[in-house]
N, C-alpha and C. Protein backbone atom coordinates (compact mmCIF):
# COMPACT_ATOMS: atom_id res chain seq x y z
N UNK A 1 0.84 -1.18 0.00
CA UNK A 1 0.00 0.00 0.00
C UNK A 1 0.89 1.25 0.00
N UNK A 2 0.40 1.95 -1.05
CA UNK A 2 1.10 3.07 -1.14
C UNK A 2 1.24 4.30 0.07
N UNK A 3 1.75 4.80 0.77
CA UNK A 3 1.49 6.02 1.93
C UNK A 3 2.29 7.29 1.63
N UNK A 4 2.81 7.25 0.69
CA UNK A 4 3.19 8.92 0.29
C UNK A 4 4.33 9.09 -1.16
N UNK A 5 3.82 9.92 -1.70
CA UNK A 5 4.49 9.77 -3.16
C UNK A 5 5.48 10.95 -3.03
N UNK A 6 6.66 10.42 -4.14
CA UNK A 6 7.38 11.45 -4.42
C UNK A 6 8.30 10.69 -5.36
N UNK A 7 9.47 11.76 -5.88
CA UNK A 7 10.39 11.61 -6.57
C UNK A 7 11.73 12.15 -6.55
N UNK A 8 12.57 12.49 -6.93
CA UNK A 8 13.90 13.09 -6.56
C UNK A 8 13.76 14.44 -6.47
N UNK A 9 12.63 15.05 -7.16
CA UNK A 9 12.56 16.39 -7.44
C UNK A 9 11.34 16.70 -6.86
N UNK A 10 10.56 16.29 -7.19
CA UNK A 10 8.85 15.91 -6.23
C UNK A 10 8.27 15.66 -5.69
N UNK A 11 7.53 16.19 -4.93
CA UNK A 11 6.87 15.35 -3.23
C UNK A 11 5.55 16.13 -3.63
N UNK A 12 4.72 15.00 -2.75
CA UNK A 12 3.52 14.56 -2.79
C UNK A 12 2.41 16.18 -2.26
N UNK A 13 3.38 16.85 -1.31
CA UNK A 13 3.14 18.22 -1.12
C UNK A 13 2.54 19.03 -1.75
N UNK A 14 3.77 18.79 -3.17
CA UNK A 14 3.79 19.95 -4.15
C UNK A 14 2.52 19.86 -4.69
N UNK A 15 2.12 18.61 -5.25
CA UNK A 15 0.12 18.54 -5.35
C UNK A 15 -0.43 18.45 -4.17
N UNK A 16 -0.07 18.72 -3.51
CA UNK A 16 -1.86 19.06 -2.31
C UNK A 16 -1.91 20.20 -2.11
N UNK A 17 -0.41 21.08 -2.33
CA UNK A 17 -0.29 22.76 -1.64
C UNK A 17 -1.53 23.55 -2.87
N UNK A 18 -2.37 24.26 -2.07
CA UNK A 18 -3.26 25.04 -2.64
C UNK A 18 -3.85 26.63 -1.68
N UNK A 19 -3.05 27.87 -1.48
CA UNK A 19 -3.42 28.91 -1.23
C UNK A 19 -4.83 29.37 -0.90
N UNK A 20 -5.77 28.59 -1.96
CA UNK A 20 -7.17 28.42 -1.23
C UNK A 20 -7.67 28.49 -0.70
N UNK A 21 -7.00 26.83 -0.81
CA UNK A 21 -7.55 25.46 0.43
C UNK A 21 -6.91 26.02 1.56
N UNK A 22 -5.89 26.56 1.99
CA UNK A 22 -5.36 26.64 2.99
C UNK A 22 -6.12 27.84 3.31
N UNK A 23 -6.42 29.10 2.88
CA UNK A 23 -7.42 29.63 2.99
C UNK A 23 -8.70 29.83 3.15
N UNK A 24 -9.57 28.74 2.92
CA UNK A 24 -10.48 28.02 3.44
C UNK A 24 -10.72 27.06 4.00
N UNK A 25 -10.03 26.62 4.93
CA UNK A 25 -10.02 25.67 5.44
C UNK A 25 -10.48 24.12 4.96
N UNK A 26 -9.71 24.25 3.73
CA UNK A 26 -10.22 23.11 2.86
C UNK A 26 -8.72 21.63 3.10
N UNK A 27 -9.37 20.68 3.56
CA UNK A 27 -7.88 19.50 3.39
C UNK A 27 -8.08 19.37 1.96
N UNK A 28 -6.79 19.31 1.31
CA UNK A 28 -6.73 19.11 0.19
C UNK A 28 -6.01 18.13 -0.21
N UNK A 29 -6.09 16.97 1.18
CA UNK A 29 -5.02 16.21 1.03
C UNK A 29 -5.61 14.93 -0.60
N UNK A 30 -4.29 14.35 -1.05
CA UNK A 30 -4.56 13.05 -1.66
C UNK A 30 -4.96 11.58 -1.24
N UNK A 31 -6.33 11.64 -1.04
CA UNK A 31 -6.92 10.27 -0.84
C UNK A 31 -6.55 8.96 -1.38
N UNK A 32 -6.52 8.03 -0.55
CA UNK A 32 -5.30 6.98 -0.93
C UNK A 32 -5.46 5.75 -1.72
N UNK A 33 -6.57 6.12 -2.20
CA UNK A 33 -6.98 5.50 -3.98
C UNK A 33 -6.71 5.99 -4.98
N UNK A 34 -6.45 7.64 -4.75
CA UNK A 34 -5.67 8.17 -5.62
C UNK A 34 -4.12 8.34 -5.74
N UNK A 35 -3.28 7.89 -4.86
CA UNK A 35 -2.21 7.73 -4.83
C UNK A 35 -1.13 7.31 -5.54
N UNK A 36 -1.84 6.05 -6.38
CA UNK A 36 -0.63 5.58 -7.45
C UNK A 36 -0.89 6.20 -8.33
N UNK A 37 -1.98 6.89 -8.60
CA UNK A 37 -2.04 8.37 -10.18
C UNK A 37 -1.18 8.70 -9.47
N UNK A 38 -1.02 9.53 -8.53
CA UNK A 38 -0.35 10.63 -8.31
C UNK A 38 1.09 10.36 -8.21
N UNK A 39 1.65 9.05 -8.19
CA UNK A 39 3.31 8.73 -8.11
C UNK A 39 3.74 8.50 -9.39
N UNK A 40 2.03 7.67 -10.58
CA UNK A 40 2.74 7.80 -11.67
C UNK A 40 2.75 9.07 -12.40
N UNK A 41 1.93 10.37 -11.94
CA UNK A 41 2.43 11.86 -12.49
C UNK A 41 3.57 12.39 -12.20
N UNK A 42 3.60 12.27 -10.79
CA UNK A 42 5.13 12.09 -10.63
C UNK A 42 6.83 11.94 -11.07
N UNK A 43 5.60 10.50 -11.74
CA UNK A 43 7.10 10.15 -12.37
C UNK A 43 7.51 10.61 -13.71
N UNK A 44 6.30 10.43 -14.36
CA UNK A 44 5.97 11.47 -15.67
C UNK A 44 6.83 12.73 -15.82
N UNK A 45 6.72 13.51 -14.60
CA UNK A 45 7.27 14.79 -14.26
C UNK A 45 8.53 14.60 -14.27
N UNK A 46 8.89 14.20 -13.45
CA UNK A 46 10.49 13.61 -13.08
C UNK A 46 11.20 13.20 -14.73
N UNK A 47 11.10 12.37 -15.53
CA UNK A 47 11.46 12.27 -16.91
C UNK A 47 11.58 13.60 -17.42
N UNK A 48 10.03 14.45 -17.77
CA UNK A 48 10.13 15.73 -18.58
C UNK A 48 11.38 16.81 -17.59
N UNK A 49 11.29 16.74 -16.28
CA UNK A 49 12.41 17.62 -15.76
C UNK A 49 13.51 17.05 -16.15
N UNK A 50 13.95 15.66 -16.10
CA UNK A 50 15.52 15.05 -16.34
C UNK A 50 15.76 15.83 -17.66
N UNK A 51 15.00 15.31 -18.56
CA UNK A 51 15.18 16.48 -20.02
C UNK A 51 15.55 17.35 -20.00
N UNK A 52 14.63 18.26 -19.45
CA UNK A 52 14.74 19.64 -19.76
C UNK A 52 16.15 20.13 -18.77
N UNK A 53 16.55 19.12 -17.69
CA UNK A 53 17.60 19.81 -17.41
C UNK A 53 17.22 20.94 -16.32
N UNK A 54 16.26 21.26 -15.89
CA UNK A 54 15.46 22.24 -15.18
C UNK A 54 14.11 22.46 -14.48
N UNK A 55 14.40 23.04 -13.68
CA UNK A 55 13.35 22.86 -12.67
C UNK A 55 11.98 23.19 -12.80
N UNK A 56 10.82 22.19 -12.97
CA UNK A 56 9.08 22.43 -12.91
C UNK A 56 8.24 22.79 -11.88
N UNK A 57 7.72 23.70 -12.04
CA UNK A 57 7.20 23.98 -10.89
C UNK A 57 5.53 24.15 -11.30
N UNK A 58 5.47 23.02 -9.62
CA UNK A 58 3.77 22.74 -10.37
C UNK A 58 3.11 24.05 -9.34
N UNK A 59 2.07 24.13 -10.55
CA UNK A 59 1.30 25.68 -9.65
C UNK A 59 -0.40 25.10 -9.49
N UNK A 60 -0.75 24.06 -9.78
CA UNK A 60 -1.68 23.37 -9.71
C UNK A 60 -2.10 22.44 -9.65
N UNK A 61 -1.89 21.22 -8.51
CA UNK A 61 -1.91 19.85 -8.96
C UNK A 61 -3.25 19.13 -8.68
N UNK A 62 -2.93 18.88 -7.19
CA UNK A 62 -4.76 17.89 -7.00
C UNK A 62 -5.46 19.46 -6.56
N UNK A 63 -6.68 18.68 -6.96
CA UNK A 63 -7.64 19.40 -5.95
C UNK A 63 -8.70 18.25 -5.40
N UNK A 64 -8.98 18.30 -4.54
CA UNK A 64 -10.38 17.81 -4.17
C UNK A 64 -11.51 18.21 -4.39
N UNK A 65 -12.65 17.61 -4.54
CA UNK A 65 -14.16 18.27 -5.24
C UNK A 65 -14.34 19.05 -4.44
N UNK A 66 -14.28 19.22 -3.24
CA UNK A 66 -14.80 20.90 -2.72
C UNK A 66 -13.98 21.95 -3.18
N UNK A 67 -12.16 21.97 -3.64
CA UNK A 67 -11.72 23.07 -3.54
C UNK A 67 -12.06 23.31 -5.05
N UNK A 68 -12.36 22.22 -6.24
CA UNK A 68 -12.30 21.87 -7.90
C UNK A 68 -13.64 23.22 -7.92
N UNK A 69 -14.51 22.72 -6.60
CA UNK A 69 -15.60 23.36 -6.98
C UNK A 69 -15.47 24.82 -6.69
N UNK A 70 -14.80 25.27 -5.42
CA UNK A 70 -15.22 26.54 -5.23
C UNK A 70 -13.87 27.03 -6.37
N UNK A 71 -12.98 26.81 -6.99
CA UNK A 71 -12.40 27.49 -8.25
C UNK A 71 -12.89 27.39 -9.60
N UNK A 72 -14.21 26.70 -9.52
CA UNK A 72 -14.75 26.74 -10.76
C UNK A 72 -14.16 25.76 -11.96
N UNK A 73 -13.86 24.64 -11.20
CA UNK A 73 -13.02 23.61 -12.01
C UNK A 73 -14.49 22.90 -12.62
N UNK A 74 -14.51 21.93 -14.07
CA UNK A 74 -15.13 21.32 -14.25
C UNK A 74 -15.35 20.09 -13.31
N UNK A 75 -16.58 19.58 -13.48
CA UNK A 75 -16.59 18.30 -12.49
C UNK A 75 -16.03 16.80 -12.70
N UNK A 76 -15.35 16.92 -13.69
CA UNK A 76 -14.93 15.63 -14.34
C UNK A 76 -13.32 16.18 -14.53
N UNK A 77 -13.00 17.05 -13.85
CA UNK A 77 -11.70 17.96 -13.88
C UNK A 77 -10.23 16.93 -13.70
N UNK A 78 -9.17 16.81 -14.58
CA UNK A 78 -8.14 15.90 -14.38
C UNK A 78 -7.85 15.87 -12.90
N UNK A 79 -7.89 17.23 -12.72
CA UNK A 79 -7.52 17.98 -11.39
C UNK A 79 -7.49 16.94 -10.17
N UNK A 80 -9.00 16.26 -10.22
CA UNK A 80 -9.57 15.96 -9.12
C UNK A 80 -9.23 14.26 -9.01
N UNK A 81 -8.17 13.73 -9.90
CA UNK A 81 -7.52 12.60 -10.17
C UNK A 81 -6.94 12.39 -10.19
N UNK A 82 -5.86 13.30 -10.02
CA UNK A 82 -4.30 13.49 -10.30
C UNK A 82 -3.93 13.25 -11.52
């Protein structure tokens, strides 16, 4: 069972951190059925950074359906899947 994702360059953080959510008292944590999406985006990421040689910086990763909703995300939003 998976309990927390990351990569050399990436942690599991970097998709839950949301200005928001933390602003509304929203958990925005990653629920742990969604977890292996989120290690294989991860890893996804990790490849396109080895490339590029340079650093990605995610400015939007999960959201959860309450925060998808109050930003006006669609409801079928990648967002909300990692």
């Amino acid at each position: 069972m998976i309990t927390k994702v990351w990569t050399k360059n990436f942690s599991q953080s970097e998709l839950e951190r949301s200005a928001k959510a933390s602003k509304n008292g929203i958990n925005n944590s990653i629920p742990q059925h969604l977890l292996q999406n989120a290690q294989d985006l991860l890893n996804t990421l990790q490849v396109i950074r080895d490339a590029l040689g340079k650093p990605i910086k995610i400015t939007s990763g999960f959201r959860c359906e309450r925060l998808n909703k109050l930003v006006g995300g669609v409801p079928n939003s990648s967002h909300t899947r990692c």
